[in-house]
C-alpha atoms as a PDB file:
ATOM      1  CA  UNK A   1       0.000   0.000   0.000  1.00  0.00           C
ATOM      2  CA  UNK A   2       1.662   3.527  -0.890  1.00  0.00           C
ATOM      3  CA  UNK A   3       0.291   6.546   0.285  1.00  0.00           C
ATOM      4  CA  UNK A   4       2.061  10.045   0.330  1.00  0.00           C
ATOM      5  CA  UNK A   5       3.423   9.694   3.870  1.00  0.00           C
ATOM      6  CA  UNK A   6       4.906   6.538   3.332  1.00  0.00           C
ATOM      7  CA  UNK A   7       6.112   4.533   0.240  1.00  0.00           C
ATOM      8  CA  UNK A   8       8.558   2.490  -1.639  1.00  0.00           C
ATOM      9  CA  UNK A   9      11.348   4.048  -3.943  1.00  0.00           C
ATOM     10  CA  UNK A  10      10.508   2.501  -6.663  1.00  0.00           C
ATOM     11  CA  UNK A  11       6.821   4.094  -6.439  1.00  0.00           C
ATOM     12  CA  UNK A  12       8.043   7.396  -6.782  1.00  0.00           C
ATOM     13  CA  UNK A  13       8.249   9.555  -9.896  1.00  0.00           C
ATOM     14  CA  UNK A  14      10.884   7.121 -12.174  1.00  0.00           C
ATOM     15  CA  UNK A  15      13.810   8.848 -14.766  1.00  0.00           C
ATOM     16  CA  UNK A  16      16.150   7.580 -16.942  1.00  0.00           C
ATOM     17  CA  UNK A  17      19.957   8.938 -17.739  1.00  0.00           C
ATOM     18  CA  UNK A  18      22.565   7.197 -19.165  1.00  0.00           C
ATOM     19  CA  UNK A  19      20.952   4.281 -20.772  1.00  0.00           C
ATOM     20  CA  UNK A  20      19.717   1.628 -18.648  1.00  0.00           C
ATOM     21  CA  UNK A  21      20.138   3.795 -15.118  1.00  0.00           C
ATOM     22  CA  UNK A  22      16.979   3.829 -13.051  1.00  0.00           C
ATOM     23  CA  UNK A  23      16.284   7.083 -10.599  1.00  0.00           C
ATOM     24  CA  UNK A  24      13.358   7.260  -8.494  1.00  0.00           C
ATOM     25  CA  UNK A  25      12.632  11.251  -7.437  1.00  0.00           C
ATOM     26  CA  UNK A  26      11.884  10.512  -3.648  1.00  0.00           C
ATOM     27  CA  UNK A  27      11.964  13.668  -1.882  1.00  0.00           C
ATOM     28  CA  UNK A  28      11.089  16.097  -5.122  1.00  0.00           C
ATOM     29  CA  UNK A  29      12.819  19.426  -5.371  1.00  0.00           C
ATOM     30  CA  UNK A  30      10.668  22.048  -3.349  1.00  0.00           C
ATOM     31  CA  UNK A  31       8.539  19.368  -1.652  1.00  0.00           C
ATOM     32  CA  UNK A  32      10.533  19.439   1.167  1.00  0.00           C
ATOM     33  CA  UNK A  33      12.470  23.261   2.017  1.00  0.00           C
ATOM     34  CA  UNK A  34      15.794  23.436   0.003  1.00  0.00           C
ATOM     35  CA  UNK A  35      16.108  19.379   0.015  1.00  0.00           C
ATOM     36  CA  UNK A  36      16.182  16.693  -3.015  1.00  0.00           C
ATOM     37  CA  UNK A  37      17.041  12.933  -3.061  1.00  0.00           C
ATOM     38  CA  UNK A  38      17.014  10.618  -5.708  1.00  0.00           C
ATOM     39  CA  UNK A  39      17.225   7.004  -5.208  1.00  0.00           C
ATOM     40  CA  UNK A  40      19.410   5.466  -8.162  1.00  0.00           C
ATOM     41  CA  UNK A  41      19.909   1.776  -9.187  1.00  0.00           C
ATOM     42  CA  UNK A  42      23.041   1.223 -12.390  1.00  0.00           C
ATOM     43  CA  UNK A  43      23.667  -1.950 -13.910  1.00  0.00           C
ATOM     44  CA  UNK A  44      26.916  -2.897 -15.021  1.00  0.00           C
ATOM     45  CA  UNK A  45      28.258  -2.293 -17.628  1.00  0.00           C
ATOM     46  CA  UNK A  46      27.238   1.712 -16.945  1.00  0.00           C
ATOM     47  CA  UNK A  47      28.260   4.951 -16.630  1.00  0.00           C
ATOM     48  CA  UNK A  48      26.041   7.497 -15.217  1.00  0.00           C
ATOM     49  CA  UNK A  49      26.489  10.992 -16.808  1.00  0.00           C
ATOM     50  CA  UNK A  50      29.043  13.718 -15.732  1.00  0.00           C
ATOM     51  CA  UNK A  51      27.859  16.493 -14.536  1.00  0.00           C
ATOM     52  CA  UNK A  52      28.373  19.430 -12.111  1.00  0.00           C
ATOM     53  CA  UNK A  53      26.643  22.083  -9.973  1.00  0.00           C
ATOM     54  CA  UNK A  54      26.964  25.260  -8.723  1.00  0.00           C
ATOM     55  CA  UNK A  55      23.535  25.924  -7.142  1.00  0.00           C
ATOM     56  CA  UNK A  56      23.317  22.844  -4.371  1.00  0.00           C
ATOM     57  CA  UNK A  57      25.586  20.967  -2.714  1.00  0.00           C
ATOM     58  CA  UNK A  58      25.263  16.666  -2.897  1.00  0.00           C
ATOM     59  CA  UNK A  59      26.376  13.950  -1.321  1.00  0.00           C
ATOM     60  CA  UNK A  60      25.765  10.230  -2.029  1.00  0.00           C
ATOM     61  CA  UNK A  61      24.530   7.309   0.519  1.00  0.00           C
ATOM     62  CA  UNK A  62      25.560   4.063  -0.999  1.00  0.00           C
ATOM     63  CA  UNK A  63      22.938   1.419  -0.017  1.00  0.00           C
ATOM     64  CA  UNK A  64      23.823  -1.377  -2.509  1.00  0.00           C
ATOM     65  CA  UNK A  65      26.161  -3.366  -4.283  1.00  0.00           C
ATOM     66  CA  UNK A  66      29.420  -1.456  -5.734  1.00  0.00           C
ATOM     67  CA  UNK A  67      31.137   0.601  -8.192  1.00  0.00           C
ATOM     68  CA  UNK A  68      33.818   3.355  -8.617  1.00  0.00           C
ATOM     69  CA  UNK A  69      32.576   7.465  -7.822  1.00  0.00           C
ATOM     70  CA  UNK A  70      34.741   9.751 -10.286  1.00  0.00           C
ATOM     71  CA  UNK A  71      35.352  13.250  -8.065  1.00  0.00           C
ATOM     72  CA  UNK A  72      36.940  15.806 -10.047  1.00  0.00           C
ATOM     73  CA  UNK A  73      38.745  13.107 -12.363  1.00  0.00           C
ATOM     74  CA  UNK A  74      39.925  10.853  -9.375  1.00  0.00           C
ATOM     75  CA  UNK A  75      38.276   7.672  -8.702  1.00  0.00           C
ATOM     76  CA  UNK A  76      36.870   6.650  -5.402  1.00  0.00           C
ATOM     77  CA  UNK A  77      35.698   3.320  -4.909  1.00  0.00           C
ATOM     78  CA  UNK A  78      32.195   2.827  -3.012  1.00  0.00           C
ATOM     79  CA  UNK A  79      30.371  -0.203  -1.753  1.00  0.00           C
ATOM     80  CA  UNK A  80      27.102  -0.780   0.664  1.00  0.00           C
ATOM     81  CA  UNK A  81      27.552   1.441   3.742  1.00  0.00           C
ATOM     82  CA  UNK A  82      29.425   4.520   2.235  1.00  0.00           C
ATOM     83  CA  UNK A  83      28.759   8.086   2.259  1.00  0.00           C
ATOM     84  CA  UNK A  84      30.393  10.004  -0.612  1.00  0.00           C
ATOM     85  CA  UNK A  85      30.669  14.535  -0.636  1.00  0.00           C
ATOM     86  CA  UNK A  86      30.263  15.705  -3.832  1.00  0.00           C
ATOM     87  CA  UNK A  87      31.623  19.477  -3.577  1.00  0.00           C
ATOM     88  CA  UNK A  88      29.970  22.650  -5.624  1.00  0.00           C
ATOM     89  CA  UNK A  89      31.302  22.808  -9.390  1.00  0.00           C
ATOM     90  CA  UNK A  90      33.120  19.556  -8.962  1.00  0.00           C
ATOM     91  CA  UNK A  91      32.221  16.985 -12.161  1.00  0.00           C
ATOM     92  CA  UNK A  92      31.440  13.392 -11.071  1.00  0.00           C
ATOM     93  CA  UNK A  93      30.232  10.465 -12.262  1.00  0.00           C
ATOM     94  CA  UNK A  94      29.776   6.653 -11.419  1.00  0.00           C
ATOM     95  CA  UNK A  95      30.702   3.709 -13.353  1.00  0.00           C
ATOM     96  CA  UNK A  96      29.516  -0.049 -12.481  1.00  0.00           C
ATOM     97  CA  UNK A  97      31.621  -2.795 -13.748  1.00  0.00           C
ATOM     98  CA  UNK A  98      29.998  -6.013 -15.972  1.00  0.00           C
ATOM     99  CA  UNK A  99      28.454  -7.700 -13.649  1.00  0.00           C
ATOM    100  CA  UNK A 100      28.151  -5.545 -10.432  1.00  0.00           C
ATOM    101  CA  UNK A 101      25.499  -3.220  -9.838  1.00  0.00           C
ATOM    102  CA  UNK A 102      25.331  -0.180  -7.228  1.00  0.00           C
ATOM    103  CA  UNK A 103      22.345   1.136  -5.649  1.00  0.00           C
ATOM    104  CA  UNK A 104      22.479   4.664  -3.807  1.00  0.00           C
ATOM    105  CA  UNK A 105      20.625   7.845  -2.972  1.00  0.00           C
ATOM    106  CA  UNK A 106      21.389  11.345  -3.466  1.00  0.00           C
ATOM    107  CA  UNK A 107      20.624  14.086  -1.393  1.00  0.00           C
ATOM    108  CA  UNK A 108      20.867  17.213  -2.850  1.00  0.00           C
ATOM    109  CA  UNK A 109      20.733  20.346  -0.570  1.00  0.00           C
ATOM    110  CA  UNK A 110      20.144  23.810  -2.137  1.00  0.00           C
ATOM    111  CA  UNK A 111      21.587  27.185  -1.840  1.00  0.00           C
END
């Protein structure tokens, strides 16, 4: 039963970037003050899309699996159990190896 108190991820408003990457809008922009968060699921072999931002600061909560969090061009690797900063203007991306798959949520916080 999902009501909008309570539900599961994967009954929230669903996206797709970067081919076969699944992200769930959990905590919409300006639903909740100047918060965001995104649950995200990527299949290997996958590469979410680089990006950057200037306007909110993110970090990542890895709940799942495993893969390797590109900050600024250096690679970090993340597993179940990890919390990753992403800092303002920084580009990032994640990329899952064949066969692994990593399963995290962002929280975005805005300016």
């Amino acid at each position: 039963m999902t009501n909008d108190l309570v539900r599961r991820f994967t009954d929230c408003e669903f996206y797709q970037e970067g081919g076969r990457n699944s992200y769930y809008k959990i905590i919409p922009q300006g639903s909740m003050g100047n918060v965001a968060a995104g649950y995200v699921v990527v299949e290997g072999a996958q590469t979410t899309p680089a990006n950057s931002h200037s306007d909110w600061q993110q970090a990542y909560l890895v709940i799942g699996g495993s893969g390797t969090l590109f900050i600024g061009g250096r690679p970090h690797r993340i597993e179940r159990g990890m919390v990753a900063h992403i800092p303002l203007d920084t580009e990032h991306f994640v990329e899952v190896a064949s066969g692994e798959r990593l399963e995290y949520i962002y929280v975005n916080m805005f300016l």
